[in-house]
Protein backbone atom coordinates (compact mmCIF):
# COMPACT_ATOMS: atom_id res chain seq x y z
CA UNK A 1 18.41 3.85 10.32
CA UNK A 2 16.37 0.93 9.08
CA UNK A 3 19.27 -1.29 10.34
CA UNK A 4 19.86 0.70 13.87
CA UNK A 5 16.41 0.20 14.68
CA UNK A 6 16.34 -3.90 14.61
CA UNK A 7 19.62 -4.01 16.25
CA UNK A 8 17.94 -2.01 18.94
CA UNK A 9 14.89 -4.19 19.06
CA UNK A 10 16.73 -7.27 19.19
CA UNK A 11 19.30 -6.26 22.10
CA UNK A 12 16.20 -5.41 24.06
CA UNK A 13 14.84 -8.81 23.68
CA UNK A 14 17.78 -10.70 23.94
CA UNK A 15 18.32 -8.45 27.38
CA UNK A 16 14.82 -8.34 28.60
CA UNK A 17 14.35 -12.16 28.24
CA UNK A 18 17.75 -13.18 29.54
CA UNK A 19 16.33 -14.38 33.30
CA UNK A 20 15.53 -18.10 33.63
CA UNK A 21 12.50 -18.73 33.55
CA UNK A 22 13.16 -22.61 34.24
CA UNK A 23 12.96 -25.68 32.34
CA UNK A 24 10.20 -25.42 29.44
CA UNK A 25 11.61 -28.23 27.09
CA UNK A 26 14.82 -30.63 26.59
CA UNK A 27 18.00 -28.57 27.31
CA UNK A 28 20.83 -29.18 25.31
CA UNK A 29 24.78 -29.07 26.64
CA UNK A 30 26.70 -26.04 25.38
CA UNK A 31 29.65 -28.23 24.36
CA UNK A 32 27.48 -30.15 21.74
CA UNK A 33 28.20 -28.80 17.57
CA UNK A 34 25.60 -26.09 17.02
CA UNK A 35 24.48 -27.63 13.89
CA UNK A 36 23.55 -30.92 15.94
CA UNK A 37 21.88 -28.96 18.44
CA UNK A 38 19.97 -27.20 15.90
CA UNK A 39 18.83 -30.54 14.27
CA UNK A 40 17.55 -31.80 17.16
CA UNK A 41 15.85 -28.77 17.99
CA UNK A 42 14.03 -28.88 14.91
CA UNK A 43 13.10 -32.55 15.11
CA UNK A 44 11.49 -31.49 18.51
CA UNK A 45 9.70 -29.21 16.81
CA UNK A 46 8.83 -31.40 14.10
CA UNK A 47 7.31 -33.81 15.95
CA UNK A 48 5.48 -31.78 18.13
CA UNK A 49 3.54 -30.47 15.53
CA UNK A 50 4.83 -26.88 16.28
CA UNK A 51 6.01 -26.42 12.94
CA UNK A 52 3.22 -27.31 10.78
CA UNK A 53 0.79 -25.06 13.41
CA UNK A 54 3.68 -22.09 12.16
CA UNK A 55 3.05 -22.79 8.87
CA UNK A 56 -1.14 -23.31 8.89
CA UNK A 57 -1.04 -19.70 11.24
CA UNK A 58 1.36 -18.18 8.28
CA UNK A 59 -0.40 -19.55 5.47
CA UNK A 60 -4.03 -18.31 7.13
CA UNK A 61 -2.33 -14.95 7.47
CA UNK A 62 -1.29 -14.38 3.97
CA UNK A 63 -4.74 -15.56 2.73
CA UNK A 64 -6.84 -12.98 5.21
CA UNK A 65 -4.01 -9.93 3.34
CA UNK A 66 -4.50 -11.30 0.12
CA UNK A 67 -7.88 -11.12 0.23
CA UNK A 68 -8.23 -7.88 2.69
CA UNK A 69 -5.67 -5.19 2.51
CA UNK A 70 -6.87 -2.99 5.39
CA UNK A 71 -8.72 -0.05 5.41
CA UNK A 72 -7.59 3.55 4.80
CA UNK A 73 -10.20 4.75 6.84
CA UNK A 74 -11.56 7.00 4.63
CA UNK A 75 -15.23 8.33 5.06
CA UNK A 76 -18.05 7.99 2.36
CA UNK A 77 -19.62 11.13 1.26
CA UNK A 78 -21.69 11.45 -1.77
CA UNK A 79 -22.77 14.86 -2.25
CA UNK A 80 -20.81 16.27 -5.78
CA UNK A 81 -17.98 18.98 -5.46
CA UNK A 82 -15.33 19.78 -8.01
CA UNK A 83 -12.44 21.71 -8.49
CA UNK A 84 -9.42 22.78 -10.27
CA UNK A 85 -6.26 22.40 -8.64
CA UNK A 86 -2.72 23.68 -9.88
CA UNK A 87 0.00 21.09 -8.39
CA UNK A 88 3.22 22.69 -7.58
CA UNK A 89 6.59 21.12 -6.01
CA UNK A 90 8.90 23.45 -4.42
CA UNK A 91 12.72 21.42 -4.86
CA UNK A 92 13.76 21.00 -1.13
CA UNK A 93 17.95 21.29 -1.96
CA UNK A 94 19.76 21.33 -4.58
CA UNK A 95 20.04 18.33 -6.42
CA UNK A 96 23.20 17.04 -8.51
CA UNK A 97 23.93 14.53 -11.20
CA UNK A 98 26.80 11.74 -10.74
CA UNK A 99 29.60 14.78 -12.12
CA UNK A 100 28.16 17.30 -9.56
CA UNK A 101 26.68 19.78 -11.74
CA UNK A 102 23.30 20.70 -10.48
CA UNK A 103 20.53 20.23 -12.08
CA UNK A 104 17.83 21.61 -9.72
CA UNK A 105 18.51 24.18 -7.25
CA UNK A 106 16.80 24.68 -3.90
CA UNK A 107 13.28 26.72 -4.41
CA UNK A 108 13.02 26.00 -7.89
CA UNK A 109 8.84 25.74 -8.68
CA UNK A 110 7.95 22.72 -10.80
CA UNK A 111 4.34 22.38 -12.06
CA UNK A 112 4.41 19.03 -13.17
CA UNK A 113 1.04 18.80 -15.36
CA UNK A 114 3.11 21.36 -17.22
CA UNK A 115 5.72 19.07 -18.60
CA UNK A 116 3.66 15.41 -18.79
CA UNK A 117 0.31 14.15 -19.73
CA UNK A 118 -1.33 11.57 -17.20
CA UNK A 119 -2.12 8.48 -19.16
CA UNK A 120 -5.13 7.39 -16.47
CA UNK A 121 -6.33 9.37 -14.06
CA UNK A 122 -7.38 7.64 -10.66
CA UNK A 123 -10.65 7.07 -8.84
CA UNK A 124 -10.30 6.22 -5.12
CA UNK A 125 -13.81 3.88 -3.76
CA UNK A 126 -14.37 2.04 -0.98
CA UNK A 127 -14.26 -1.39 -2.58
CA UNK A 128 -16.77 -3.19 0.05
CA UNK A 129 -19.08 -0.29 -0.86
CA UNK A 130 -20.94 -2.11 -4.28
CA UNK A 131 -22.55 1.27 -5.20
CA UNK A 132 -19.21 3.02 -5.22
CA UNK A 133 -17.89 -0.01 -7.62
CA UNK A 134 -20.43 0.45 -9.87
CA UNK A 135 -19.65 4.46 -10.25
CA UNK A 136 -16.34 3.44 -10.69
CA UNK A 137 -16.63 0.78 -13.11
CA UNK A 138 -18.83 2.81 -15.35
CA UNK A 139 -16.87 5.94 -15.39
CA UNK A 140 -13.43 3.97 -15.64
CA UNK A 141 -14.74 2.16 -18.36
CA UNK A 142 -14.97 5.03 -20.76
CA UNK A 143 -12.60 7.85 -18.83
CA UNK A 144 -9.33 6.20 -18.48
CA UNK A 145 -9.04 5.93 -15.01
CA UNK A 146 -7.32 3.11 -12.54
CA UNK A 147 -9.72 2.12 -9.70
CA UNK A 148 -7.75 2.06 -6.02
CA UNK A 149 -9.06 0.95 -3.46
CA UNK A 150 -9.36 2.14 0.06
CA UNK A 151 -10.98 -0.47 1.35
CA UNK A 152 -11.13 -4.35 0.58
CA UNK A 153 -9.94 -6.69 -1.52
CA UNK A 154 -8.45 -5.97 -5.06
CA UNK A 155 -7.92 -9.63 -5.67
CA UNK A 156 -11.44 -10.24 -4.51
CA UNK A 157 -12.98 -7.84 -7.06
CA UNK A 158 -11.22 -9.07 -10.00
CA UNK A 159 -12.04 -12.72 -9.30
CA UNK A 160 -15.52 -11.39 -9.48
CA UNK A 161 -15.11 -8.97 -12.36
CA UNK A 162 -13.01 -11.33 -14.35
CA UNK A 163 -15.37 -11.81 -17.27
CA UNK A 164 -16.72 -8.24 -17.60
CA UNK A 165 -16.56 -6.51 -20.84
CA UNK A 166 -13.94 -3.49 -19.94
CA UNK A 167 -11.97 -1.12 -22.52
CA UNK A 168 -12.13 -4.19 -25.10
CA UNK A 169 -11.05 -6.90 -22.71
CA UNK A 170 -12.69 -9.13 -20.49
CA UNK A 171 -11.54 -8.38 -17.05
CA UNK A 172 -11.32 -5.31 -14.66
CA UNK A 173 -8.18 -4.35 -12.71
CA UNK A 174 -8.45 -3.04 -9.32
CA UNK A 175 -5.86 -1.83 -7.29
CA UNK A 176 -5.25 -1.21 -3.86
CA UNK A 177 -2.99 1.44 -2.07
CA UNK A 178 -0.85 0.16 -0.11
CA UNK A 179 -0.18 1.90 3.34
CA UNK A 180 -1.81 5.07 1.89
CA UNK A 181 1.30 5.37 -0.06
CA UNK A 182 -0.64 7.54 -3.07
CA UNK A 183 -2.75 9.57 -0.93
CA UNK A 184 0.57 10.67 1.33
CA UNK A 185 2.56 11.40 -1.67
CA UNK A 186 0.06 13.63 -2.50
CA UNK A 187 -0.33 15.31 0.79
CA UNK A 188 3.42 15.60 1.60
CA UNK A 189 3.98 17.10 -2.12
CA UNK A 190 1.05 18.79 -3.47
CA UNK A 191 -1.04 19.47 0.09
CA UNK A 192 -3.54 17.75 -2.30
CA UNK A 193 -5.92 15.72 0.96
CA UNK A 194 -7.82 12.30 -0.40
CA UNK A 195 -10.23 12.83 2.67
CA UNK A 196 -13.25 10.71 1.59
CA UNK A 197 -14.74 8.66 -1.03
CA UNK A 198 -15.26 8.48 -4.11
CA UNK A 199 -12.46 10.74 -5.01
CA UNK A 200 -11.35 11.52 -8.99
CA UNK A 201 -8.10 12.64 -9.68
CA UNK A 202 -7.87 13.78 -13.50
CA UNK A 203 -5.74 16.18 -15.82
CA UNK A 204 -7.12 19.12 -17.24
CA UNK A 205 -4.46 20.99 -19.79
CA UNK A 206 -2.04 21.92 -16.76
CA UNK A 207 -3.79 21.66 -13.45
CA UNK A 208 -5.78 18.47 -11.66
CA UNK A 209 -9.30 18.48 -11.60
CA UNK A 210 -10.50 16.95 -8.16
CA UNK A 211 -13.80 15.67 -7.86
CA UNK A 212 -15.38 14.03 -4.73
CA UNK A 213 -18.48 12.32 -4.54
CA UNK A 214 -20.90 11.03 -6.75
CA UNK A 215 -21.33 12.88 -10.38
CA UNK A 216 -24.90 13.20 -12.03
């Protein structure tokens, strides 16, 4: 599909940019090698100065991601609430191994908390919010749990972080999600909603206790 799509985007460009829009630089003739054409091009380019402006504009744009990954757009609410929540998965189809024998029919109920233990448990915080990373530090620190990021820089906060005292080492890891991959997986296949921060996701015997906001 992946594939369908850029051939689709492409055609249109090639077709919707196909008029002549008259002379804009040198012209080469069509009979000339392609690879020779293609060098000059490039020299053109070169020594122009349009390829080092490509480069400085795709450099600056991979330092502005590294050091800002978006923003989930999340809301901040502070106020405590907690609850208990029993995670079920419903299997959508069967599913088969490589010799065809299935191994998990359609409707089958899986609890998963039933059958694994969750090594870390996960705090979600505005990272540009500094009394968020403070909850989070302190409770991560001593609960086990990985601090994502909704907002800001990951890379940012463990530059700064780097020579904190944490778990027995001397650094902090923050991580971001990317896209809102977590918080969708957990929507689509729980109906678990991350709606706001700070959010704590951790296991309690067989269910996941949720907490929002800010605990006492």
């Amino acid at each position: 599909m992946n594939k369908l799509v850029t051939a689709l985007v492409l055609m249109f460009f090639f077709t919707a940019f196909a008029e002549n829009l008259g002379q804009k630089a040198n012209t080469y003739s069509v009979d000339q090698d392609a690879r020779i054409q293609l060098k000059a091009i490039m020299a053109e380019r070169v020594q122009s100065g349009d390829v080092e402006r490509y480069q400085k504009h795709q450099l600056a744009v991979l330092k502005a991601k590294l050091h800002n990954f978006g923003d989930l757009g999340l809301v901040t609410h502070t106020s405590y609430k907690a609850e208990l929540r029993e995670l079920v998965f419903t299997v959508p189809k069967d599913f088969k191994d490589a010799s065809g024998a299935t191994v998990a029919k359609r409707g089958t109920v899986i609890r998963p908390l039933e059958r694994v233990v969750l090594q870390n448990g996960l705090i979600f915080i505005d990272g540009t919010d500094q009394a968020q990373i403070n909850y989070a530090v302190q409770r991560a620190n001593t609960e086990h749990l990985r601090i994502v990021l909704t907002k800001g820089s990951p890379y940012e906060l463990r530059i700064k972080y780097k020579n904190t005292p944490f778990r027995g080492g001397k650094s902090i890891p923050f991580y971001f999600d990317q896209d809102g991959a977590i918080i969708k997986t957990l929507h689509l296949t729980y109906a678990l909603d991350i709606l706001s921060v700070p959010t704590t996701l951790t296991q309690r015997g067989t269910k996941l206790f949720v907490e929002t906001g800010v605990r006492s």
